[in-house]
Protein backbone atom coordinates (compact mmCIF):
# COMPACT_ATOMS: atom_id res chain seq x y z
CA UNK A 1 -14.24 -123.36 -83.22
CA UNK A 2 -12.53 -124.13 -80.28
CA UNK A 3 -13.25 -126.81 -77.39
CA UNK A 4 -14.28 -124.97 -73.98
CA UNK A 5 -11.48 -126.76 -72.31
CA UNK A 6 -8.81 -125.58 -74.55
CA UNK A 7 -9.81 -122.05 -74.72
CA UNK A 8 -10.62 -121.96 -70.77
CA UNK A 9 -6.44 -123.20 -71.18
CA UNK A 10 -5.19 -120.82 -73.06
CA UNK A 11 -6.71 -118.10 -71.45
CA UNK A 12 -5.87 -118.67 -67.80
CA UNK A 13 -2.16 -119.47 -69.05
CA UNK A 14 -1.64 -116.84 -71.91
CA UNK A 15 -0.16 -114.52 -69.59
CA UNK A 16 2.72 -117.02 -68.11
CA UNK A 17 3.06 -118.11 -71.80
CA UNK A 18 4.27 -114.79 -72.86
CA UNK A 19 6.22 -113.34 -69.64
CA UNK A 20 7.67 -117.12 -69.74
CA UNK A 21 6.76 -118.24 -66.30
CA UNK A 22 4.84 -120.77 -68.00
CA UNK A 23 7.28 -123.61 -69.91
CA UNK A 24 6.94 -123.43 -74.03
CA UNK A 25 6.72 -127.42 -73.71
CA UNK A 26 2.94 -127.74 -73.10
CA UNK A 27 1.92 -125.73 -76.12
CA UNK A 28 2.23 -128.06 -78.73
CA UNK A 29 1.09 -131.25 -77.11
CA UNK A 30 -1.88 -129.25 -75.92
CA UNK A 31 -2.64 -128.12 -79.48
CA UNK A 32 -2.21 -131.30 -80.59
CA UNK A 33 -4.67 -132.80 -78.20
CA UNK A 34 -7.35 -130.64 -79.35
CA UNK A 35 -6.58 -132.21 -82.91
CA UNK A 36 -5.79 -129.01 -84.61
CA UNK A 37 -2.63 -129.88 -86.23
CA UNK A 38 -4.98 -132.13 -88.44
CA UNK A 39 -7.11 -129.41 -90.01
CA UNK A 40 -6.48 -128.89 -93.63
CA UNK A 41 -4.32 -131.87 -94.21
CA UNK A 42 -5.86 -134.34 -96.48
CA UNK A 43 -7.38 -137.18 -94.05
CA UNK A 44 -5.56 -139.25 -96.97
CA UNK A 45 -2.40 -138.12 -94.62
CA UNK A 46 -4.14 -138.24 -90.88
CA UNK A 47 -5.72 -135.27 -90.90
CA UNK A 48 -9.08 -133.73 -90.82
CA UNK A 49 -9.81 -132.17 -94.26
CA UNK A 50 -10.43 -128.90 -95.58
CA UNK A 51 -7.58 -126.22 -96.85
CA UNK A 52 -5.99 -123.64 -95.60
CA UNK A 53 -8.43 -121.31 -94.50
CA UNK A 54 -10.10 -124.05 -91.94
CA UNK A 55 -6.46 -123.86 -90.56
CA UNK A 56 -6.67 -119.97 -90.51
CA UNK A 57 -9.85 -119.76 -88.87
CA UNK A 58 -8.58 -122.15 -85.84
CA UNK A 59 -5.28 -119.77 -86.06
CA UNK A 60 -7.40 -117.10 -85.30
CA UNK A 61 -9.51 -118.76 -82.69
CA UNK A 62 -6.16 -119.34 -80.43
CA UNK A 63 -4.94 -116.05 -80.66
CA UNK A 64 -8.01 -114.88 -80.00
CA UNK A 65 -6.54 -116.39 -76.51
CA UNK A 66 -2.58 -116.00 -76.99
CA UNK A 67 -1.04 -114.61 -79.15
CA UNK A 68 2.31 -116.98 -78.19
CA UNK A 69 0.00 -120.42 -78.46
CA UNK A 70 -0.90 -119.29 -81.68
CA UNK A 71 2.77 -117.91 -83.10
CA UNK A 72 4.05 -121.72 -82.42
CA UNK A 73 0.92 -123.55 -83.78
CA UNK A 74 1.55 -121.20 -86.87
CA UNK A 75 5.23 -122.77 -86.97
CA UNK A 76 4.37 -126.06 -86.62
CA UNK A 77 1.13 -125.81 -89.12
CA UNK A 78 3.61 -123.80 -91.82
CA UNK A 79 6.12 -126.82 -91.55
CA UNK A 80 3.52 -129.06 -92.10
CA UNK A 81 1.89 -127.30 -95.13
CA UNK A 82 5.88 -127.48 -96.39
CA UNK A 83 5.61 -131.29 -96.47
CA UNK A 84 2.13 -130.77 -97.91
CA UNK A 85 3.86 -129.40 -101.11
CA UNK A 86 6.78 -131.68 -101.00
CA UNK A 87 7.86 -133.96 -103.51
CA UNK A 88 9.79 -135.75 -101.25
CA UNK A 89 7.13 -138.56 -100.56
CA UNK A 90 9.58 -140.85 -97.83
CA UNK A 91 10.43 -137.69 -96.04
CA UNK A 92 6.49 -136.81 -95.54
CA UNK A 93 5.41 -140.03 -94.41
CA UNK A 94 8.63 -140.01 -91.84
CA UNK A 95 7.35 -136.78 -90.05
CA UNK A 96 4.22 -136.30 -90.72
CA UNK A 97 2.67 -138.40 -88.26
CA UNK A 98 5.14 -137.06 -85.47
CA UNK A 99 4.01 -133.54 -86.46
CA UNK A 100 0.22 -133.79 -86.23
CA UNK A 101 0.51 -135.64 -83.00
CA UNK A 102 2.80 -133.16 -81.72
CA UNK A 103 5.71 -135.72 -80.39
CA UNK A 104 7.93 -133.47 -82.92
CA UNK A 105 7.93 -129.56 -83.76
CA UNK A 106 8.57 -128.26 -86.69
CA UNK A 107 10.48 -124.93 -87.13
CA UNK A 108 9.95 -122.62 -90.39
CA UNK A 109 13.20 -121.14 -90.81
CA UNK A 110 12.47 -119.35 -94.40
CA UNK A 111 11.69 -116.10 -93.37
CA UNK A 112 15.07 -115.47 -94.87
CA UNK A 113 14.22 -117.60 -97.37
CA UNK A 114 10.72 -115.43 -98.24
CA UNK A 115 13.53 -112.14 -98.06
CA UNK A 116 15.40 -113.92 -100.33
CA UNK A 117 12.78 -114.80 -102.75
CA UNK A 118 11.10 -110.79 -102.68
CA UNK A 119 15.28 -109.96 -103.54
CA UNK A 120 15.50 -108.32 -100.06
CA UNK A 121 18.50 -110.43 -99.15
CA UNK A 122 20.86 -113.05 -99.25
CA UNK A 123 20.24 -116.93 -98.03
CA UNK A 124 22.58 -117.41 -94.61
CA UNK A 125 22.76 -120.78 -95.96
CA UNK A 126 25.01 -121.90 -98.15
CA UNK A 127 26.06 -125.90 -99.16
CA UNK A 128 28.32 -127.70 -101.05
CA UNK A 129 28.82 -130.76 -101.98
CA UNK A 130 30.47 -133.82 -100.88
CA UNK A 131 29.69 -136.88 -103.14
CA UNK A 132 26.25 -138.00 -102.29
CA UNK A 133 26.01 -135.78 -99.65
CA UNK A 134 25.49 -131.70 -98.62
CA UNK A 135 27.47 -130.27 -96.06
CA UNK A 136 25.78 -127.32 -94.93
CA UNK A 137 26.71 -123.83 -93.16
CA UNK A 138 25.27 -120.61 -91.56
CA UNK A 139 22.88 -119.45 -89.24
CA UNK A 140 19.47 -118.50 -89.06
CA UNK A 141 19.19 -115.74 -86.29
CA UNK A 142 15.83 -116.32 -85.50
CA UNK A 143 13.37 -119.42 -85.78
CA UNK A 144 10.57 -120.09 -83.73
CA UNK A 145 9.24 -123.42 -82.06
CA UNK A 146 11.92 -124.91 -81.79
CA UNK A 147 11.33 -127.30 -79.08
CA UNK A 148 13.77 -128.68 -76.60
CA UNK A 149 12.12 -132.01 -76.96
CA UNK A 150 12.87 -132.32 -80.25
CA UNK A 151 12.78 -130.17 -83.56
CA UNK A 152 13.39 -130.36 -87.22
CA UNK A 153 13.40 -127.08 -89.09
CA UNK A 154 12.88 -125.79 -92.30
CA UNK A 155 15.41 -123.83 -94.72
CA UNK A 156 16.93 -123.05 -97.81
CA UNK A 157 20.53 -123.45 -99.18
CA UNK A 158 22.54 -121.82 -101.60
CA UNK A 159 24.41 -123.99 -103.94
CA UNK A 160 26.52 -121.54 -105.61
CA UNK A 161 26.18 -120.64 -109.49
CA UNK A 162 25.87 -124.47 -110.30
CA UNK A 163 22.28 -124.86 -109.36
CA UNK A 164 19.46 -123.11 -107.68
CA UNK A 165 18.80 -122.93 -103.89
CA UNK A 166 17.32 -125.70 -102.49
CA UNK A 167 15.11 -126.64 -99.08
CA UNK A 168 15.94 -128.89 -96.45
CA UNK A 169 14.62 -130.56 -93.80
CA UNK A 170 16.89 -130.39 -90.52
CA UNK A 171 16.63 -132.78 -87.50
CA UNK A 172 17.87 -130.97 -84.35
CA UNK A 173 20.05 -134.74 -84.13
CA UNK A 174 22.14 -133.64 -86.89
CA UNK A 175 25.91 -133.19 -86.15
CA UNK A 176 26.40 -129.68 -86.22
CA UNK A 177 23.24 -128.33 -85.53
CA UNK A 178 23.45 -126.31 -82.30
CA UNK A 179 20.27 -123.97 -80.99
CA UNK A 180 21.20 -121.18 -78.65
CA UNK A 181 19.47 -120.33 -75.67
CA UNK A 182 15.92 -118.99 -76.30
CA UNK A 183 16.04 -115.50 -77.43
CA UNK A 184 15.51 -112.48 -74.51
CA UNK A 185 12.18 -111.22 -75.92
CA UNK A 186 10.15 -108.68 -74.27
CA UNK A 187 6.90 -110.48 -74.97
CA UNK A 188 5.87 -114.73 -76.35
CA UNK A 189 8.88 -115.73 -74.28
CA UNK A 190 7.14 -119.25 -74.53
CA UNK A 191 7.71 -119.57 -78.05
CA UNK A 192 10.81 -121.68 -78.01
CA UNK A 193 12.68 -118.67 -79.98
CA UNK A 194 16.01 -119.36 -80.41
CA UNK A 195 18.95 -119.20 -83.21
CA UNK A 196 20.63 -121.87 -85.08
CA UNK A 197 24.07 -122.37 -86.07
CA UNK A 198 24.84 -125.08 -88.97
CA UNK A 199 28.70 -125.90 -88.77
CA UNK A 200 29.03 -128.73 -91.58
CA UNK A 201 25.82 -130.39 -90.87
CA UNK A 202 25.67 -133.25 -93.80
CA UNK A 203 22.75 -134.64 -94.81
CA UNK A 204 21.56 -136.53 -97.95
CA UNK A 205 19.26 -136.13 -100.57
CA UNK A 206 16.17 -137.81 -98.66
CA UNK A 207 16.35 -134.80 -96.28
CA UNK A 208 15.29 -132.51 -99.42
CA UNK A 209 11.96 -130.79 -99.13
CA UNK A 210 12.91 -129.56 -102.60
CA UNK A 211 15.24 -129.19 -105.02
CA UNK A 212 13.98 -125.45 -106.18
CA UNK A 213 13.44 -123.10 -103.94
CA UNK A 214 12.15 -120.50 -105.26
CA UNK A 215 9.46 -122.48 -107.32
CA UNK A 216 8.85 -123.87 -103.76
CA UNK A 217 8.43 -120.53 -101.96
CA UNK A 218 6.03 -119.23 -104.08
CA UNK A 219 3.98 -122.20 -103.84
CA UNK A 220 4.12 -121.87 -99.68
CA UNK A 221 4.09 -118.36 -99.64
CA UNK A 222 0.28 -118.11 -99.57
CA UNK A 223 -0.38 -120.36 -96.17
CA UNK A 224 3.03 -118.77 -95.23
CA UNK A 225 1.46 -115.39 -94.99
CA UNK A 226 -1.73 -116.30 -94.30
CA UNK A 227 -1.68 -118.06 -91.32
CA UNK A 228 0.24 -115.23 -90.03
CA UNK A 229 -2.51 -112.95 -91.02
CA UNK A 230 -4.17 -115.14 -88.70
CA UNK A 231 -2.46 -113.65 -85.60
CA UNK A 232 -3.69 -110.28 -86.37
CA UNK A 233 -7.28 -111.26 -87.27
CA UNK A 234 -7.52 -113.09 -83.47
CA UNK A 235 -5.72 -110.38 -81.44
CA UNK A 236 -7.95 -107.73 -83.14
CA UNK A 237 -11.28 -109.26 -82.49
CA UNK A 238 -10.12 -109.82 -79.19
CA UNK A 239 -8.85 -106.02 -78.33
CA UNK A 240 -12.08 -104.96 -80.27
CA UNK A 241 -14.37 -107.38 -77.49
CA UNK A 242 -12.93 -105.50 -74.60
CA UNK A 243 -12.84 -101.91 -75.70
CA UNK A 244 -16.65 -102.19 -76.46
CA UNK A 245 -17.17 -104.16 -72.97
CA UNK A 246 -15.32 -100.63 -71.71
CA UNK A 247 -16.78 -98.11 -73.77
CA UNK A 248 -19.83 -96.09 -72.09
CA UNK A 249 -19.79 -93.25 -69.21
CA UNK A 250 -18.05 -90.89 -70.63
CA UNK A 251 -16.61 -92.79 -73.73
CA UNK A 252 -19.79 -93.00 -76.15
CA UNK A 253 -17.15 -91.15 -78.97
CA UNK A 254 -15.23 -94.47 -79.15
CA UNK A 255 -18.57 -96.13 -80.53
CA UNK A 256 -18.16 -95.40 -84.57
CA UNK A 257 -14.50 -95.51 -84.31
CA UNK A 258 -14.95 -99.44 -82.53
CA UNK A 259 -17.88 -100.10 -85.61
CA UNK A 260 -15.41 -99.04 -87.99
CA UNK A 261 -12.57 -100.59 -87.02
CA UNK A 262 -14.61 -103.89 -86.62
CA UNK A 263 -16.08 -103.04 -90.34
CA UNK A 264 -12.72 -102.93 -91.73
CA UNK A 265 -11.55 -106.44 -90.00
CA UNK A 266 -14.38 -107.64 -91.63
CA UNK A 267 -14.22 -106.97 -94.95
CA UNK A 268 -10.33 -107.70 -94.86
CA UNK A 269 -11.30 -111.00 -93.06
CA UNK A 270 -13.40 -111.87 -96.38
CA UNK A 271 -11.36 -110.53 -99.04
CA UNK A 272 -8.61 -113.00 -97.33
CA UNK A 273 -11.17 -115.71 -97.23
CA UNK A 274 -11.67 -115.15 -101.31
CA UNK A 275 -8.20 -114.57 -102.51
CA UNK A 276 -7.34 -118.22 -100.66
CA UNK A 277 -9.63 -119.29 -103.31
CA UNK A 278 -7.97 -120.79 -106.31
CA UNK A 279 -4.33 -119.29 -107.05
CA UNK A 280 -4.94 -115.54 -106.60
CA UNK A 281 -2.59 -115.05 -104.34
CA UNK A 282 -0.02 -117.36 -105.72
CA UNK A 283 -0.11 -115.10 -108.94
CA UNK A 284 -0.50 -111.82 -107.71
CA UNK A 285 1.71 -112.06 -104.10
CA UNK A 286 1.01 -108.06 -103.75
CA UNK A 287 -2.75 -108.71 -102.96
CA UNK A 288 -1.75 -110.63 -99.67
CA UNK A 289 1.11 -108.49 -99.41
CA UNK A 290 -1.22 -105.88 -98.66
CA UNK A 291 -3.78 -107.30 -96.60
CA UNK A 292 -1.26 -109.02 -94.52
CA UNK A 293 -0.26 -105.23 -94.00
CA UNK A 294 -3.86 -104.00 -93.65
CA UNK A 295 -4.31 -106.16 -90.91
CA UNK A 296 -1.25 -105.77 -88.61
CA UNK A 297 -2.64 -102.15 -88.39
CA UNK A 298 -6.05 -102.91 -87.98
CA UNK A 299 -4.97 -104.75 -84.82
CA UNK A 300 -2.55 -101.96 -83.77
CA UNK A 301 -5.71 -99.77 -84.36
CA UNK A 302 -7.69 -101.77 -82.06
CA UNK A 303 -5.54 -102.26 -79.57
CA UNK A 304 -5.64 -98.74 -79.35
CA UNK A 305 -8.96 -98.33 -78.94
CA UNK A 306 -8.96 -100.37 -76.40
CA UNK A 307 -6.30 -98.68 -74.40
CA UNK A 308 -8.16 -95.21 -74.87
CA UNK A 309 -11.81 -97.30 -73.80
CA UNK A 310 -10.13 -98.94 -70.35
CA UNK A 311 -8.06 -95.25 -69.69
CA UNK A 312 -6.01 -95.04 -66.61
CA UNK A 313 -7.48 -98.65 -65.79
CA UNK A 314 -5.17 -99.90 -68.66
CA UNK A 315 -1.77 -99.49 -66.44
CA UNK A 316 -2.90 -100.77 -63.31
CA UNK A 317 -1.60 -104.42 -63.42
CA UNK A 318 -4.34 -106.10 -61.14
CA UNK A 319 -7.52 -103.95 -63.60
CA UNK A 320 -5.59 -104.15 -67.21
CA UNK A 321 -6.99 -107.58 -67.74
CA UNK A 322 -4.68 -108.68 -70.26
CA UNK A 323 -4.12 -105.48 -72.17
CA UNK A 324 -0.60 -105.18 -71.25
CA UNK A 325 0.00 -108.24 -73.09
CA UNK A 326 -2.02 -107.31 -75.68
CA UNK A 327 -0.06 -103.96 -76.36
CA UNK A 328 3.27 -105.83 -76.25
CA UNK A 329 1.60 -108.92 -78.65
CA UNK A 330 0.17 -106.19 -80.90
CA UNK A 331 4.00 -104.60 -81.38
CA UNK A 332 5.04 -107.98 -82.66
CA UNK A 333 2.80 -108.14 -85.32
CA UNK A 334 4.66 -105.47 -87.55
CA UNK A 335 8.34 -107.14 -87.13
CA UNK A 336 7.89 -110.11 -87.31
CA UNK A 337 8.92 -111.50 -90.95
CA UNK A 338 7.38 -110.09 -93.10
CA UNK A 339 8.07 -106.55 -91.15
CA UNK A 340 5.65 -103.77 -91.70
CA UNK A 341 8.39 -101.91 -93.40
CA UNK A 342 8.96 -105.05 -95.53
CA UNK A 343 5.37 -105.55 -96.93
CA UNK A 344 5.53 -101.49 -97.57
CA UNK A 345 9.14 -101.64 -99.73
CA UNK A 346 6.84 -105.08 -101.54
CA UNK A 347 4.24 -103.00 -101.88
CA UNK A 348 5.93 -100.10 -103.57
CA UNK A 349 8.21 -102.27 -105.77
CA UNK A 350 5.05 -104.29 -107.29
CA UNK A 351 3.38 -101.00 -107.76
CA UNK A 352 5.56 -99.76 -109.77
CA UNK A 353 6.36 -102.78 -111.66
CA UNK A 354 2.80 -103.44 -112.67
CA UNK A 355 1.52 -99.61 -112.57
CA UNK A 356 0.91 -98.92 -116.74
């Protein structure tokens, strides 16, 4: 799945990449290099082929490694897939190329946007109008990848009653785009987290990804989640490796507990694989809802078992080999957007909606 080199990378730097010793500027060139940017982007467009479960797997395969390399490849590959489903023809062929060679990062900021659409909030967003132009205000308190070297993020607006939300495309050049420092996370520190403030940027319409956002959102929302599903999927098979590497004297009871845990990541690995099939998840959002869910404690399970296989071993810094950042990666997996506590209120509002 992955070239030796680039996993040999990731692995000897995934620690410095999330404590933040190690600068967030070599992930995406890095990624980049390896081509895998290109994978499931029509070869039409520069890429390789496929969909968007050949981008999953390769998800996957880097967190398998780090979990921060793989949190910014799944910004920049969302932003791409946003361009993917784009009307807005000029605007893909301007950043496009940029993106896949990883000269430019692109920046999903529509988690609020996805709250938005699932009626959990407001947009932060809001623009009005002045003659051709939209002048634009808010902030987004959270967006990831967004790369010193140069950005351009994703986000919806809200127009007022006259017309629905729309997405933009944002250049970090803009006049009146300013990015905080990065956030002070406890873990992925080199993720190039940060939060944006939009005092009267204006652009134009060629800076439209789309002029309806929530038709747009629901057509995203499956590589959205699904490349995020991607994060748990690697970090699990990874915790699940070294618990059963540390499993033996004196630990033979964590044997069916490891083959059912693995069972489990399994069959949720090819009921994703399936429901990316077609428009199943497009029409019935609660399905992925739920094994987006399913697997963000699947991974918190086997982190666990991995703690409870490596025992006293686990908090000794020099012997933990990489669990410590494992246990910190794992706790990220059920806030970041969609939370755990999000996908549950999803959960419980489609099942009662579509419950006879």
């Amino acid at each position: 799945m992955l070239d030796s080199s680039l996993r040999e990378w990731l692995r000897a730097h995934a620690d410095a990449l999330d404590d933040g010793s190690r600068e967030a500027a070599c992930i995406v060139p890095r990624l980049a290099e390896a081509g895998l940017f290109r994978v499931g982007v029509p070869a039409a467009w520069g890429g390789l082929g496929g969909d968007t479960a050949d981008a999953l797997r390769h998800v996957a395969a880097v967190a398998e490694e780090s979990l921060t390399a793989a949190f910014v490849f799944w910004g920049q590959r969302a932003f791409i897939e946003y361009l993917l489903h784009s009307p807005n023809d000029a605007l893909r062929d301007e950043l496009l190329g940029p993106l896949l060679a990883g000269t430019l990062g692109g920046a999903t900021g529509l988690s609020n946007a996805m709250k938005f659409l699932s009626g959990i909030e407001e947009l932060s967003v809001s623009a009005e109008r002045v003659g051709t132009r939209f002048r634009l205000r808010g902030r987004l308190p959270w967006v990831t990848n967004l790369r010193k070297e140069g950005f351009v993020v994703a986000l919806a607006v809200d127009h007022g009653s006259d017309e629905p939300p729309s997405i933009f495309a944002v250049p970090q050049r803009a006049l009146g785009l300013s990015r905080t420092p990065d956030l002070d996370l406890v873990a992925m520190r080199a993720s190039d987290t940060a939060a944006l403030e939009l005092e009267g940027v204006e652009l134009d319409a060629r800076w439209q990804l789309h002029a309806e956002a929530p038709r747009f959102l629901r057509g995203v929302r499956p590589a959205f989640l699904s490349l995020q599903c991607a994060l748990a999927i690697g970090l699990a098979r990874t915790a699940l490796r070294h618990a059963s590497e540390q499993a033996g004297s004196g630990r033979d009871v964590l044997a069916p507990l490891l083959a059912t845990c693995e069972r489990d990541l399994t069959i949720t690995e090819r009921e994703l694989a399936l429901g990316l099939e077609g428009e199943r998840f497009t029409n019935a959002p609660a399905t992925l809802f739920a094994l987006r869910l399913r697997l963000t404690e699947i991974a918190l399970g086997a982190v666990q078992l991995e703690l409870e296989a490596r025992g006293g071993k686990a908090y000794l810094r020099q012997r933990c080999g990489g669990f410590a950042r494992r246990w910190r990666e794992a706790s990220f997996l059920s806030v970041v957007t969609p939370s755990a506590v999000q996908l549950r209120s999803e959960l419980a509002r489609h099942g009662a909606r579509e419950t006879p």
